[in-house]
Protein backbone atom coordinates (compact mmCIF):
# COMPACT_ATOMS: atom_id res chain seq x y z
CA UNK A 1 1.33 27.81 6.40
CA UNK A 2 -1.49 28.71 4.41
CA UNK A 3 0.09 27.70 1.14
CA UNK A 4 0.73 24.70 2.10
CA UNK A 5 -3.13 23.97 2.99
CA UNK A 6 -3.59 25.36 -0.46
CA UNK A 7 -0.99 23.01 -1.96
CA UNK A 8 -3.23 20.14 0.06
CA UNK A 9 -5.74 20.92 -1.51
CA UNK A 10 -4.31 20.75 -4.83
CA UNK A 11 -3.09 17.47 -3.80
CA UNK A 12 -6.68 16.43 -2.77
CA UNK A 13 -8.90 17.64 -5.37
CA UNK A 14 -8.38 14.98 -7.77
CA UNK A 15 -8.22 12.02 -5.39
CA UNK A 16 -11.78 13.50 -4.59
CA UNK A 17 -12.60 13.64 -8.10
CA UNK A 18 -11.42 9.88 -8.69
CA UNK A 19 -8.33 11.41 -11.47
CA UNK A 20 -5.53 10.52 -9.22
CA UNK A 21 -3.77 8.92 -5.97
CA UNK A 22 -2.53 10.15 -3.02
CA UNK A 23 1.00 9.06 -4.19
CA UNK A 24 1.03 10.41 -7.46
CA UNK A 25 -0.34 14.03 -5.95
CA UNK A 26 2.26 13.90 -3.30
CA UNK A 27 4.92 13.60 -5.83
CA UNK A 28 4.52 16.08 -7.89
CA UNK A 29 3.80 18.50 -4.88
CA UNK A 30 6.87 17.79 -3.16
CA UNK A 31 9.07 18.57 -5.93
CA UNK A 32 7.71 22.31 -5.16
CA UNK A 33 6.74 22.48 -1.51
CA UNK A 34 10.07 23.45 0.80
CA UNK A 35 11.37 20.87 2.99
CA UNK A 36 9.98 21.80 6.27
CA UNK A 37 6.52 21.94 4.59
CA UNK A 38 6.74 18.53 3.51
CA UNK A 39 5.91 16.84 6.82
CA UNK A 40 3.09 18.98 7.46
CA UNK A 41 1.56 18.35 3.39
CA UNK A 42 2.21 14.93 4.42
CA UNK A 43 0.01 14.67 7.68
CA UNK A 44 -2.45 16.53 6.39
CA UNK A 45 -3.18 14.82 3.05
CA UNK A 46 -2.80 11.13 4.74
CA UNK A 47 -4.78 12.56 7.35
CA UNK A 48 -7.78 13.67 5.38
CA UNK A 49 -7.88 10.48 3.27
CA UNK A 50 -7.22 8.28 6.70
CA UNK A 51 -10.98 10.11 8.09
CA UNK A 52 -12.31 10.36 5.07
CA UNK A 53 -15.67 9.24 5.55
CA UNK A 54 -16.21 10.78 8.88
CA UNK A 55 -15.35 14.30 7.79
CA UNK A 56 -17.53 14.01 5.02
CA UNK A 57 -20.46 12.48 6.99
CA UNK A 58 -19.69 15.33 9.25
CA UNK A 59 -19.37 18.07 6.68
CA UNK A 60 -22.44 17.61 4.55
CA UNK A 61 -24.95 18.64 6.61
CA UNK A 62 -23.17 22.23 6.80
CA UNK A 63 -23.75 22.73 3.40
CA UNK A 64 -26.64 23.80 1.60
CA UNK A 65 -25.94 22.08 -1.62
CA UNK A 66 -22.86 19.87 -2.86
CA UNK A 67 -19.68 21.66 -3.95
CA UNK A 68 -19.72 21.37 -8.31
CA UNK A 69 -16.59 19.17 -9.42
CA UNK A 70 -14.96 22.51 -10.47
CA UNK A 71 -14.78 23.64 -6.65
CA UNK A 72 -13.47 19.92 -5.86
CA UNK A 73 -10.10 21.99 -4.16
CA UNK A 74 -12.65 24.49 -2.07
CA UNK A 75 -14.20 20.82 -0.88
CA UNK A 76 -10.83 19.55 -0.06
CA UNK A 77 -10.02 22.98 1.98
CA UNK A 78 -13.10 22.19 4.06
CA UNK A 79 -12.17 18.64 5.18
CA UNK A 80 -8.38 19.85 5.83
CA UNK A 81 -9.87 22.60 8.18
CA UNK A 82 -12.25 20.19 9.89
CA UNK A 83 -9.62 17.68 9.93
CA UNK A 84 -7.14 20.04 11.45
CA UNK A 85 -9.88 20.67 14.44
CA UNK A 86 -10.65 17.38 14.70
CA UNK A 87 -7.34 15.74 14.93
CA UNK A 88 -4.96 18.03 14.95
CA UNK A 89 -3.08 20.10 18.05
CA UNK A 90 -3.82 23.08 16.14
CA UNK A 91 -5.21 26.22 18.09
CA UNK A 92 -8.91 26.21 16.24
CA UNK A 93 -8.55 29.75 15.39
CA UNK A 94 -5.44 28.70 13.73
CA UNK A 95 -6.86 26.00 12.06
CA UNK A 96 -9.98 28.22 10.83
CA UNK A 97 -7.80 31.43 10.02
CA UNK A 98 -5.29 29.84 8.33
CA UNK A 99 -7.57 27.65 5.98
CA UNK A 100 -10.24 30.60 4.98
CA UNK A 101 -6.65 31.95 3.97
CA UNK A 102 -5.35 29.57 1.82
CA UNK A 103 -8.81 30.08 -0.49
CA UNK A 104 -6.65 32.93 -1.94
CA UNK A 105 -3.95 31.16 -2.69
CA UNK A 106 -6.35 28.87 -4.44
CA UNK A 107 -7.31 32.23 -6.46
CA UNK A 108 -11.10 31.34 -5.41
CA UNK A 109 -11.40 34.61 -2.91
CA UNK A 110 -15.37 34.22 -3.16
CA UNK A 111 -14.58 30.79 -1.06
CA UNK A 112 -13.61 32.47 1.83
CA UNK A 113 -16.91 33.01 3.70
CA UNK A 114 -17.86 29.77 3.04
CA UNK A 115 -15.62 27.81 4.30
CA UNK A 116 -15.15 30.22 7.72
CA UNK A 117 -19.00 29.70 7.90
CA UNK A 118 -18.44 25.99 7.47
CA UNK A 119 -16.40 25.60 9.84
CA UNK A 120 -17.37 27.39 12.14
CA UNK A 121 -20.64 25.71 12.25
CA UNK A 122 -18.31 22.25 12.54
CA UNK A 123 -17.20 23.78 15.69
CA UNK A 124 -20.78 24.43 17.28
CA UNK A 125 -22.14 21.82 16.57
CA UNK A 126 -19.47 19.19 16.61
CA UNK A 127 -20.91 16.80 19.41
CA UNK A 128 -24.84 17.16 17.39
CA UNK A 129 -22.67 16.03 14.01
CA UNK A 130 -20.39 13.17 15.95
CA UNK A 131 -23.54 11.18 17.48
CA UNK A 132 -25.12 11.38 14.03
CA UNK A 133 -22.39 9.55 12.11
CA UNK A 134 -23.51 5.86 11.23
CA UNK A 135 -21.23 3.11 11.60
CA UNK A 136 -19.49 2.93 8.46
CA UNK A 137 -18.51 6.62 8.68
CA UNK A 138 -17.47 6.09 11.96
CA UNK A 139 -14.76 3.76 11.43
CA UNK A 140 -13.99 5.62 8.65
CA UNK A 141 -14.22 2.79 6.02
CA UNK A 142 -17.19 2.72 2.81
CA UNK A 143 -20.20 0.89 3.63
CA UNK A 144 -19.60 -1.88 1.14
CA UNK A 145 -15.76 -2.52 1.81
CA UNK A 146 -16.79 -2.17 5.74
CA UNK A 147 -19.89 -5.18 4.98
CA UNK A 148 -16.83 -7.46 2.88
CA UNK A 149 -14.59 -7.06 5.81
CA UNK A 150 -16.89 -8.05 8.84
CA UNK A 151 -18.76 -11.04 6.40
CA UNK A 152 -14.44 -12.25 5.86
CA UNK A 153 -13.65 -11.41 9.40
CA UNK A 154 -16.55 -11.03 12.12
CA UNK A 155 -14.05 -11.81 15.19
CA UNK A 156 -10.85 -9.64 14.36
CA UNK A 157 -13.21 -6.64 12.73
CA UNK A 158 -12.20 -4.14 15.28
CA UNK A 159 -8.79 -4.54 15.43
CA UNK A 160 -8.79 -4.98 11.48
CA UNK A 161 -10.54 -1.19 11.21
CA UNK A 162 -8.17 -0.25 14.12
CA UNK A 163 -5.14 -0.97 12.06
CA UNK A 164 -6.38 0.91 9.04
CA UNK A 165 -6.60 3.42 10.45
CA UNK A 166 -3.17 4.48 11.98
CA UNK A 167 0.16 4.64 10.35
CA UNK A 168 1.64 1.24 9.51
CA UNK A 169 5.25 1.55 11.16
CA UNK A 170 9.03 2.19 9.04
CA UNK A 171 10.02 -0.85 8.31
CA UNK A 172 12.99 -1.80 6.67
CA UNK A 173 14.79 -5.40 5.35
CA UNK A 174 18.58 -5.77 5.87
CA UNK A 175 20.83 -6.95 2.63
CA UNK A 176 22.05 -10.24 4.42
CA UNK A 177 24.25 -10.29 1.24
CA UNK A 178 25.97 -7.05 2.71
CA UNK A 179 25.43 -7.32 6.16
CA UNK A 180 23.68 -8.45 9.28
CA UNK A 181 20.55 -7.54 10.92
CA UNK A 182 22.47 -7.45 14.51
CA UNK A 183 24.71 -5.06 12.12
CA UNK A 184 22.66 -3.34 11.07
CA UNK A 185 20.90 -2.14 14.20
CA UNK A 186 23.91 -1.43 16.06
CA UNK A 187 25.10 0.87 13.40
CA UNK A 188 20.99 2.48 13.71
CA UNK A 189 21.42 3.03 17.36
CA UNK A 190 25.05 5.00 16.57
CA UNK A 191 23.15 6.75 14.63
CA UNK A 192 20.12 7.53 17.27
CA UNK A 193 17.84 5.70 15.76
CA UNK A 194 15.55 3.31 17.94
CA UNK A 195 14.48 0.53 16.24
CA UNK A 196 13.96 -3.60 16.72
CA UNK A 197 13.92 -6.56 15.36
CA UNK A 198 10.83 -7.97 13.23
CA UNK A 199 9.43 -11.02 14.60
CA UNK A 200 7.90 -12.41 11.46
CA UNK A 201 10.55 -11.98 8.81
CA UNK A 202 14.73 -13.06 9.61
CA UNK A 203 15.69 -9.61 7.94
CA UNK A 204 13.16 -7.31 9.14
CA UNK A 205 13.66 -3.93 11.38
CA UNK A 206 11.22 -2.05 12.31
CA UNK A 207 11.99 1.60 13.18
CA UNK A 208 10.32 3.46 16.03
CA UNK A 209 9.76 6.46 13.90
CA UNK A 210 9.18 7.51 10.54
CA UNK A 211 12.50 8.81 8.62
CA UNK A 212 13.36 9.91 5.50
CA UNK A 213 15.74 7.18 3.73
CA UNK A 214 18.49 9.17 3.67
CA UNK A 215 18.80 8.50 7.50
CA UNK A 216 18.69 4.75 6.94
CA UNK A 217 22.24 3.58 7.58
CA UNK A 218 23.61 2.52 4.07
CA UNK A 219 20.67 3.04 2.43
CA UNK A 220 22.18 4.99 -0.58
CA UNK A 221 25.02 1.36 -0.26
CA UNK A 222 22.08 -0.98 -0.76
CA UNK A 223 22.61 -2.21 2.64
CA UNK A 224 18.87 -1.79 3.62
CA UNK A 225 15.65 -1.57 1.96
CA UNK A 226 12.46 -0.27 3.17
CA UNK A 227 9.98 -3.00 2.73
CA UNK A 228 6.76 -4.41 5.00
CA UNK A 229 7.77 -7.60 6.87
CA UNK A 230 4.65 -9.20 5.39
CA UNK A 231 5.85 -8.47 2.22
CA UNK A 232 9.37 -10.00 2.99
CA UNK A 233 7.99 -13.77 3.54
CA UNK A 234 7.39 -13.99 -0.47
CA UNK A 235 11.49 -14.45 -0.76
CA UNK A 236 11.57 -17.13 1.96
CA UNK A 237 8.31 -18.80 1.01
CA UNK A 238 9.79 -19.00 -2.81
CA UNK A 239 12.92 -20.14 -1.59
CA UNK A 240 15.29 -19.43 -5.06
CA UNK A 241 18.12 -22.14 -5.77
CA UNK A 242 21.53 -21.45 -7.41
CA UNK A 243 20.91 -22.11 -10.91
CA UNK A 244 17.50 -21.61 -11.01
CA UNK A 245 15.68 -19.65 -13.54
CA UNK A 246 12.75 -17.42 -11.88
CA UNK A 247 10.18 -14.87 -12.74
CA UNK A 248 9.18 -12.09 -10.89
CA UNK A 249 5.38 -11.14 -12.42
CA UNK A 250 4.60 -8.00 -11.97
CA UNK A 251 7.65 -6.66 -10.63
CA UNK A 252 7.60 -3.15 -9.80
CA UNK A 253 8.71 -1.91 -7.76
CA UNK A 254 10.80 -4.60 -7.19
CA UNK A 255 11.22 -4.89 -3.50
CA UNK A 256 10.74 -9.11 -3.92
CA UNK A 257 12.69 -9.03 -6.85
CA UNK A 258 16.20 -7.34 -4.90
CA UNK A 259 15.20 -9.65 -2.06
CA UNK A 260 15.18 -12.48 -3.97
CA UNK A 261 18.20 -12.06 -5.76
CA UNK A 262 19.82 -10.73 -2.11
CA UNK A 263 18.52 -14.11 -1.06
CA UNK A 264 20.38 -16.10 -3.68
CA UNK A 265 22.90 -14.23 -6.56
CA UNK A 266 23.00 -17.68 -7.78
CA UNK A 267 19.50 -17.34 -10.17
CA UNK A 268 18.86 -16.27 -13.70
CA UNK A 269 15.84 -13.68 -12.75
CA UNK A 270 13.58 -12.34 -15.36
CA UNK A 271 11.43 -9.28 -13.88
CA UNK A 272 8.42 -8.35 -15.81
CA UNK A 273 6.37 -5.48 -16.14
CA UNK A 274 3.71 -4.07 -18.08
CA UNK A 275 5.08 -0.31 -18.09
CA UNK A 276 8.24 0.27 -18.87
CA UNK A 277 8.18 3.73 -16.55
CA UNK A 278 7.78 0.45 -13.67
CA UNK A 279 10.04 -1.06 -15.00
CA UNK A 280 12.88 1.77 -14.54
CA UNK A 281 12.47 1.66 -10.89
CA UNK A 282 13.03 -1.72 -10.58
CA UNK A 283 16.15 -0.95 -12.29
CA UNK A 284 16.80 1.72 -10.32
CA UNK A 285 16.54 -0.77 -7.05
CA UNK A 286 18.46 -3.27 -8.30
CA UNK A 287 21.51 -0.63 -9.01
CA UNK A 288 20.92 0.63 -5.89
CA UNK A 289 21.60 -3.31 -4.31
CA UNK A 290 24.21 -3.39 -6.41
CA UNK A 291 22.02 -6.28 -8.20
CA UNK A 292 21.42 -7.46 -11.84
CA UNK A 293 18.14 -9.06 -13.75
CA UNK A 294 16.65 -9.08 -17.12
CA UNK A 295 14.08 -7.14 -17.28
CA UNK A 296 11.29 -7.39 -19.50
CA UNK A 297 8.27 -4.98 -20.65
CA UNK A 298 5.60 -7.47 -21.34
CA UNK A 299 1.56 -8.47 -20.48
CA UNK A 300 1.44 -11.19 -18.11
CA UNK A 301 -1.58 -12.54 -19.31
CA UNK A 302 0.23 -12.78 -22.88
CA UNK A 303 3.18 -14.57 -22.54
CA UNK A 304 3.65 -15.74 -26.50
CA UNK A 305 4.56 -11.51 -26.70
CA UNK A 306 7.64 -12.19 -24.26
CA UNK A 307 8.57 -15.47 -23.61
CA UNK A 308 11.42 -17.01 -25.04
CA UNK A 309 10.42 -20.77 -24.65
CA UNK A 310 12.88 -21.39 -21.75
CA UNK A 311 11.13 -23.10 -18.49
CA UNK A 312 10.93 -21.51 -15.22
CA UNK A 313 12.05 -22.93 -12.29
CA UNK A 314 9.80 -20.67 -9.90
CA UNK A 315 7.41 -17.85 -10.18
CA UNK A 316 6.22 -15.17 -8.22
CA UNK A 317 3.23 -13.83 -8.86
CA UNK A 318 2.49 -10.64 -6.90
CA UNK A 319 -0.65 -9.87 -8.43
CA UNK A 320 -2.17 -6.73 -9.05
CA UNK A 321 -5.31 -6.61 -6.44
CA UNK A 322 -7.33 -3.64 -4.64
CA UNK A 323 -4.48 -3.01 -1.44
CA UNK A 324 -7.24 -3.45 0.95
CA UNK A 325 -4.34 -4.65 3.43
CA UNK A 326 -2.35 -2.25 3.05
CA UNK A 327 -5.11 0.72 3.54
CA UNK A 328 -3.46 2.72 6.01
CA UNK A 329 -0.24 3.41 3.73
CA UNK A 330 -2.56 4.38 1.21
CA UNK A 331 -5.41 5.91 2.60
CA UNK A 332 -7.05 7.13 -0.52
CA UNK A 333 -7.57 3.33 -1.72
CA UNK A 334 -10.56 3.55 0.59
CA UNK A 335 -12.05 6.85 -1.68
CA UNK A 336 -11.44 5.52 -4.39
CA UNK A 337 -11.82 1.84 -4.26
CA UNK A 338 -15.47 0.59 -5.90
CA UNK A 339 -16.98 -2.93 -5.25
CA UNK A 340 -16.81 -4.13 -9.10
CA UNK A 341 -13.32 -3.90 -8.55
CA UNK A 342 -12.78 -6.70 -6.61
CA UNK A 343 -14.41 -8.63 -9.02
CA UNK A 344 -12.54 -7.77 -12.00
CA UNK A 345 -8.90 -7.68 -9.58
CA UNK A 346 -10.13 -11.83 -9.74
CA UNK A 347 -10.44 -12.13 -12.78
CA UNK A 348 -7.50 -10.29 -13.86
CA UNK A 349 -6.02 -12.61 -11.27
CA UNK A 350 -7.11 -15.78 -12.43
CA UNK A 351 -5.96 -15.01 -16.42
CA UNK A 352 -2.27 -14.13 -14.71
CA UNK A 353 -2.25 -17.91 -13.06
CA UNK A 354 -3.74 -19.37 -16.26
CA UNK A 355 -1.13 -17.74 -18.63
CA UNK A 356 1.50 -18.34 -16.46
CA UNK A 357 0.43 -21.69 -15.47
CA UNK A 358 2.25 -23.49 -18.76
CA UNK A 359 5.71 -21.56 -18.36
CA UNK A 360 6.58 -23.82 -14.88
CA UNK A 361 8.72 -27.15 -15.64
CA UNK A 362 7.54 -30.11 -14.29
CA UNK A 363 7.94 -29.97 -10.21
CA UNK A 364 8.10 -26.33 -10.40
CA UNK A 365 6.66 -24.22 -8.02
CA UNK A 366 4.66 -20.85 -8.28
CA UNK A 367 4.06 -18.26 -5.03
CA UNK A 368 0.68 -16.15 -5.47
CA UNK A 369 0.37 -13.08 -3.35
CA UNK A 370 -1.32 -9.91 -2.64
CA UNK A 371 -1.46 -7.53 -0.70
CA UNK A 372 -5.71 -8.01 0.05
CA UNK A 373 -7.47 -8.88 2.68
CA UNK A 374 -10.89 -9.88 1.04
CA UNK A 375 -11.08 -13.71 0.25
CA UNK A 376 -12.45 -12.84 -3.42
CA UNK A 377 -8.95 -11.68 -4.33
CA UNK A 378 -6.85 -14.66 -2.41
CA UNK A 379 -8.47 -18.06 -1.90
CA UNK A 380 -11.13 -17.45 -3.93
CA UNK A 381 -8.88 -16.40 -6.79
CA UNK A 382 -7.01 -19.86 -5.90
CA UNK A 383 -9.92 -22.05 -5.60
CA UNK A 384 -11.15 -20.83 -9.10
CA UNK A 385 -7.45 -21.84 -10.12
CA UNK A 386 -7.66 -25.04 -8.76
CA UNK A 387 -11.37 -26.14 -10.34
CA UNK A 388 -9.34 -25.03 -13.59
CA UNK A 389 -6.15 -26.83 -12.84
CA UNK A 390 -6.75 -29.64 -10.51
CA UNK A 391 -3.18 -30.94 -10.79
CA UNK A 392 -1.72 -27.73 -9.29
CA UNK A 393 -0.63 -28.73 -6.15
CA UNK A 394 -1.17 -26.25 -2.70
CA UNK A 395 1.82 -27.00 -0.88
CA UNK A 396 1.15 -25.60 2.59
CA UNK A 397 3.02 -22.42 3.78
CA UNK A 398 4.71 -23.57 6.92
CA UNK A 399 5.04 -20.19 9.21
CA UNK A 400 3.61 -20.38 12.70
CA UNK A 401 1.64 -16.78 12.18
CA UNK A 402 -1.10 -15.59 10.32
CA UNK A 403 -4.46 -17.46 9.56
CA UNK A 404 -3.62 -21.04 8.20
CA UNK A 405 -6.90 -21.15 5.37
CA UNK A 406 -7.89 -24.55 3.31
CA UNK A 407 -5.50 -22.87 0.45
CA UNK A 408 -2.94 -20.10 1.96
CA UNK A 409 -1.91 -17.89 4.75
CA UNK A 410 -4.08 -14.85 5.39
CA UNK A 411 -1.98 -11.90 7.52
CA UNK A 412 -3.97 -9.24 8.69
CA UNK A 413 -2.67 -5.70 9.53
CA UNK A 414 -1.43 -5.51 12.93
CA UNK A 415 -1.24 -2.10 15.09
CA UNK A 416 2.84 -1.08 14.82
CA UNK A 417 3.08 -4.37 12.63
CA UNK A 418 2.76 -6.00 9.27
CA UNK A 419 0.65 -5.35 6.62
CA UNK A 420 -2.10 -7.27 5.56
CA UNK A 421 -0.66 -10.06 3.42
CA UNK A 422 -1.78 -13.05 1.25
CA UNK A 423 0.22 -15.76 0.08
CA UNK A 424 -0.20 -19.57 -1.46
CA UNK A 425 2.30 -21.99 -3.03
CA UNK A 426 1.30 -23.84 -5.75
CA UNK A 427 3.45 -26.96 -7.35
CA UNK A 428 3.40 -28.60 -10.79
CA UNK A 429 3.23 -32.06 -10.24
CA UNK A 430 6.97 -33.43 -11.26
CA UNK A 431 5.64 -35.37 -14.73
């Protein structure tokens, strides 16, 4: 038990420091940690990045001076043990014994005292620290990123904060190549799985509980794919024709790349990436759907390095933005997220739509998304576009969901839901 508090904290220290994500930490940890520990480095990693700002609010003013960089993992082993008292079901003398413990492990012995004091402190004086917190660390969220998201949206801010932070639910799409949603979930419920059918997105199921994908029915087959149901509507909203040459921008994963080739096999698809280490797992989902592309390591916002000339059809561009809908799979966005980078995710935007602008053919259409919340990254990113391109033509996104702007569809998280989700359709006028 106490290792794998120490292992947390290994995990943590650098997303503290700003050197690394949750994700990346995770990985490499679980290649080491035992399988039964997993689930518990799991909860408590996601748990400490979910609260972040309230444990650290609540924290502070137990110390008499901040932890140095070096002792960034002795700083993580506080918030685990006041997270672990705070939302946990663990006994507190558990939850204090077993993280003074796991200082050893750390091989910083001298730790030990502190943190016990620490947090034993938390525990006196819990209710004093709790009506102290100020708003901002009390829904857990920075101060700026809390003042974008009530200026973008004052009347659904509380349920917005509410549904970052929980645990967005398991949900998967169905191959309709391979086989049916209906299927699907009968074979799920043979296998005691409870799940139900998405209501935004035709191939969407969303599971009751979390699983590891070697559960899913098929999954190893490429008969199912975990993917958001937000994030299924870019395959629908592009709607690929046989024959038609498309390219994915930005590709990796690929999730919207398998999807839109399940969608229609009928397509010359041409998946780009800047990295070809992104690039592999795209491949490695496409063998997995039994699926085939061209793939392509390339800048998006320097096509004349990758381009061979030919016309697309379609695009997708699934631009690279700050995840500020999709916070409460990734937790740590909200550590280590800083305003200026909204403002160069726009810009970075904007030169993707300019360079890719002049590879549509005449009447060809182009889907923008992100996964954002914050208008600077969606409409504002297409307004700017549009004032640059005024023949680009918003085609509206027909869905009866999701906030219907002046240019795109806005989806906000929703408790045991979607993701937050942008999306617009632009068209290149036919001559």
């Amino acid at each position: 038990m106490n290792n794998t508090r120490a292992t947390a904290a290994r995990v943590l220290a650098p997303v503290l420091l700003g050197e690394s994500t949750l994700d990346e930490g995770l990985r490499r940890a679980a290649d080491k940690a035992e399988p039964r520990e997993r689930a518990l480095l799991r909860e408590l990693c996601f748990g400490v990045c979910r609260h972040f700002q309230e444990l650290d609010a609540l924290l502070a003013p137990l110390l008499s001076k901040p932890l140095k960089a070096r002792d960034a993992d002795v700083r993580a082993l506080l918030l685990l043990g006041a997270y672990q008292l705070r939302c946990m079901r663990v006994p507190d003398h558990a939850a204090v014994g077993e993280t003074v413990s796991a200082c050893v492990a750390l091989q910083k012995p001298w730790a030990r005292g502190l943190v016990n004091a620490v947090l034993r402190a938390y525990q006196s004086r819990s209710a004093e620290l709790e009506a102290a917190l100020r708003r901002w660390q009390r829904v857990s969220h920075p101060a700026w990123l809390l003042d974008a998201l009530e200026a973008a949206w004052p009347a659904e801010i509380e349920s917005l904060l509410a549904a970052n932070n929980v645990p967005g639910p398991l949900t998967v799409r169905v191959n309709g190549a391979r086989t049916s949603r209906d299927e699907w979930l009968a074979r799920a419920a043979a296998a005691g799985l409870e799940a139900h059918a998405g209501t935004l997105a035709p191939d969407a199921v969303v599971l009751e509980r979390a699983v590891d994908v070697g559960e899913l029915p098929g999954f190893a087959d490429g008969d199912v794919s975990v993917q958001d149901e937000a994030a299924q509507l870019a395959a629908g909203l592009l709607d690929p024709q046989p024959g038609e040459r498309l390219l994915d921008a930005c590709a990796a994963p690929g999730g919207k790349t398998g999807h839109l080739l399940e969608r229609c096999a009928g397509v010359q698809l041409i998946a780009l990436d800047s990295q070809p280490q992104r690039l592999q797992r795209v491949q490695d989902n496409l063998d997995r759907l039994h699926l085939q592309a061209t793939l392509v390591v390339g800048d998006a916002t320097r096509p004349d390095d990758w381009w061979d000339g030919s016309a697309f059809d379609a695009i997708l561009v699934d631009a690279p933005c700050t995840g500020t809908g999709v916070l409460r799979r990734h937790p740590d966005i909200k550590m280590l997220r800083r305003p200026a980078q909204v403002l160069e995710a726009s810009r970075l935007q904007g030169a993707i739509l300019d360079a890719l602008w002049p590879l549509l053919r005449p009447g060809g259409r182009l889907l923008y998304a992100t996964c954002s919340v914050l208008p600077a990254e969606n409409e504002g990113t297409i307004e700017a576009f549009l004032e640059r391109r005024p023949e680009a033509c918003v085609v509206p996104v027909g869905l009866p969901f999701g906030k219907h702007l002046r240019h795109g569809l806005q989806l906000l998280p929703a408790i045991g839901g979607h993701d937050g989700f942008y999306y617009a359709l632009l068209q290149k006028p036919p001559h």
